[in-house]
C-alpha atoms as a PDB file:
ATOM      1  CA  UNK A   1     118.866-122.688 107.907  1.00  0.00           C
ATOM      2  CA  UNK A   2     119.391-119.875 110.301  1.00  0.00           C
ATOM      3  CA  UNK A   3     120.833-116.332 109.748  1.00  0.00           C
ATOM      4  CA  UNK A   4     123.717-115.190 111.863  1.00  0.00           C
ATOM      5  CA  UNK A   5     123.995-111.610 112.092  1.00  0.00           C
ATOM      6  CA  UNK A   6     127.427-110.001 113.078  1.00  0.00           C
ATOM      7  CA  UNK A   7     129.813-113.549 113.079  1.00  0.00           C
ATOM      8  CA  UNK A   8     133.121-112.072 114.091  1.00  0.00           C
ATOM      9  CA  UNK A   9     136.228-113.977 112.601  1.00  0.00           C
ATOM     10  CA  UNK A  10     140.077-112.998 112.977  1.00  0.00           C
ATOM     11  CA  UNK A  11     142.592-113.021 110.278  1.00  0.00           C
ATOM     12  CA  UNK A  12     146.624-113.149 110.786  1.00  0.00           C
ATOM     13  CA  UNK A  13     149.402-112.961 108.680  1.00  0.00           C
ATOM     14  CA  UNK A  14     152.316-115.288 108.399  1.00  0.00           C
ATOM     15  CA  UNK A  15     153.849-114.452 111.196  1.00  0.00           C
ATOM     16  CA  UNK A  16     150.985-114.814 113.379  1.00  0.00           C
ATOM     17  CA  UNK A  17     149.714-111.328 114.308  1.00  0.00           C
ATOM     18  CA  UNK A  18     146.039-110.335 113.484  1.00  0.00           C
ATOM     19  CA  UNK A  19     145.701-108.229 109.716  1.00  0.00           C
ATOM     20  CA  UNK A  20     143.317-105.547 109.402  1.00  0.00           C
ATOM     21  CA  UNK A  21     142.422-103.649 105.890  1.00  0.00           C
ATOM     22  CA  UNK A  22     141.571-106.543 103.865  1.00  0.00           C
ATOM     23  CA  UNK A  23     140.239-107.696 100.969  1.00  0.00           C
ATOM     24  CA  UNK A  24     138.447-110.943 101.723  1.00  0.00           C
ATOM     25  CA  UNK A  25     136.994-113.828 100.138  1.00  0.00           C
ATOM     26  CA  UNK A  26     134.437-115.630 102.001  1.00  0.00           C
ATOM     27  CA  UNK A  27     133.200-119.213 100.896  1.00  0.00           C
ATOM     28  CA  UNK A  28     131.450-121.908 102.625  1.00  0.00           C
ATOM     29  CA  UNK A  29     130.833-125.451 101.563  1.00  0.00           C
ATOM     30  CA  UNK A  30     127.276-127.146 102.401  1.00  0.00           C
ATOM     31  CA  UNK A  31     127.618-131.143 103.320  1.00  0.00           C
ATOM     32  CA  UNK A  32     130.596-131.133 100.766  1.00  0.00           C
ATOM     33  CA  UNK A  33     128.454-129.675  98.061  1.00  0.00           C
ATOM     34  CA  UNK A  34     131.435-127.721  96.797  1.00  0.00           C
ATOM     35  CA  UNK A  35     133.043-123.837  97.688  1.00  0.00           C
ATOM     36  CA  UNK A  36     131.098-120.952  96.935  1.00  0.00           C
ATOM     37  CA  UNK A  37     130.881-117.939  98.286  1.00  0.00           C
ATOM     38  CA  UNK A  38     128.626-116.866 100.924  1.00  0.00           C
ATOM     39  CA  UNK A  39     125.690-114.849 100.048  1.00  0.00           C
ATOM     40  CA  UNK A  40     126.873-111.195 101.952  1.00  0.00           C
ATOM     41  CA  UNK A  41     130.583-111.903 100.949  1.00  0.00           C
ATOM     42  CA  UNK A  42     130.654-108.103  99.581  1.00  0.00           C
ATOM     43  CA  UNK A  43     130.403-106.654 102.830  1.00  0.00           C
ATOM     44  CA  UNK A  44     132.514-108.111 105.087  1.00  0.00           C
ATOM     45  CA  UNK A  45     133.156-105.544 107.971  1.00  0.00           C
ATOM     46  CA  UNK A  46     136.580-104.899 108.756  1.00  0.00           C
ATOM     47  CA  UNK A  47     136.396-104.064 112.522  1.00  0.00           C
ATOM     48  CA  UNK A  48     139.649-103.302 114.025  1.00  0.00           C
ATOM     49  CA  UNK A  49     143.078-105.386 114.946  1.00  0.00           C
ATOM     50  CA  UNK A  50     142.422-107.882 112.873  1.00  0.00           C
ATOM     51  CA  UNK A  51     138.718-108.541 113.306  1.00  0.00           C
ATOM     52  CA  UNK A  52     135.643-108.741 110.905  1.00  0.00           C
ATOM     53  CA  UNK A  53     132.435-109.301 110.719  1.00  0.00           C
ATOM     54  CA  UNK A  54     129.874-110.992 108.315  1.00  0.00           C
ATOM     55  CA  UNK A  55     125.998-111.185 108.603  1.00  0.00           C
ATOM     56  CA  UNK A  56     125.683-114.961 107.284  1.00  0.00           C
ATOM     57  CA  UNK A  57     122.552-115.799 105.283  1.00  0.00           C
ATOM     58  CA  UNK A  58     119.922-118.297 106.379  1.00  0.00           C
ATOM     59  CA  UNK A  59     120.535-120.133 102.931  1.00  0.00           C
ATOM     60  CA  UNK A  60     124.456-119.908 103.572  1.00  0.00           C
ATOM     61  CA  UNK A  61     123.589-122.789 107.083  1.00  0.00           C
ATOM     62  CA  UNK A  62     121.045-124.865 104.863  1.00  0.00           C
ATOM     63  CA  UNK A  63     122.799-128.056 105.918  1.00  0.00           C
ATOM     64  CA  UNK A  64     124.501-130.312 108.031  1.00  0.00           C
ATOM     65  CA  UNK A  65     127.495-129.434 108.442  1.00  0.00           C
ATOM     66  CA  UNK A  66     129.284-125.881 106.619  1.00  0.00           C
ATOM     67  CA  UNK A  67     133.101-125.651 106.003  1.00  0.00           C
ATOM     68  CA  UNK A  68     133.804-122.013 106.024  1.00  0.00           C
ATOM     69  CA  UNK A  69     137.284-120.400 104.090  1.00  0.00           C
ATOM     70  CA  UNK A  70     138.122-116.837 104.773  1.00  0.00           C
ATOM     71  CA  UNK A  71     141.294-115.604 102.338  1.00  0.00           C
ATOM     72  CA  UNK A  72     143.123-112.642 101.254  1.00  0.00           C
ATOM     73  CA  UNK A  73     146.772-111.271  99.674  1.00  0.00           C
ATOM     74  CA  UNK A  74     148.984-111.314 102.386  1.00  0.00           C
ATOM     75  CA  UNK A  75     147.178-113.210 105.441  1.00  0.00           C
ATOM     76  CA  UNK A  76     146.864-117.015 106.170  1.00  0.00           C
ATOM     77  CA  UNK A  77     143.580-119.049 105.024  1.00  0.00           C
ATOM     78  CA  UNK A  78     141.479-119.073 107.436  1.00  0.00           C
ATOM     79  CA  UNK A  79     139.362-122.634 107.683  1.00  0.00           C
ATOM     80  CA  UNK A  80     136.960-124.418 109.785  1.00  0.00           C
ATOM     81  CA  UNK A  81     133.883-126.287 110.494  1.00  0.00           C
ATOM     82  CA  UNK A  82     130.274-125.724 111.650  1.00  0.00           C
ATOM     83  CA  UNK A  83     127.871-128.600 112.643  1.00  0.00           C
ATOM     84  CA  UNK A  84     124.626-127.274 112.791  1.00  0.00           C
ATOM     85  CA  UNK A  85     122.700-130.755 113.908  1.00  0.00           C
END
């Protein structure tokens, strides 16, 4: 239950190389609570090649473990987890 300000993520198209100029969608999933999208998904900073940023809510880590899924048009889902015990 801890903000994260500036979390810096990467996305890449199918062929591997990093995308910049998206439109993301930004969901996390608390202890398997189900997806929904994290609180300051609107303003995901796109940085440059490839890179972006997202200040990540103190409600948004309120739990055990958080699955996080980054997507747009035209680059590969980005997925992972975060244990934060």
């Amino acid at each position: 239950n801890t903000a994260v300000t500036g979390f810096i993520f990467t996305m890449f198209d199918s062929n591997g190389d990093p995308i910049a100029g998206l439109t993301l969608t930004a969901q996390r999933n608390i202890d398997g609570a189900g997806w929904v999208n994290f609180v300051n998904a609107g303003a995901i900073a796109n940085l440059t090649l490839g890179a972006y940023s997202l200040d990540i809510a103190a409600a948004d880590f309120n739990g055990g473990e958080i699955a996080c899924r980054f997507s747009a048009t035209g680059a590969k889902e980005l997925q992972f987890k975060i244990r934060t015990i």
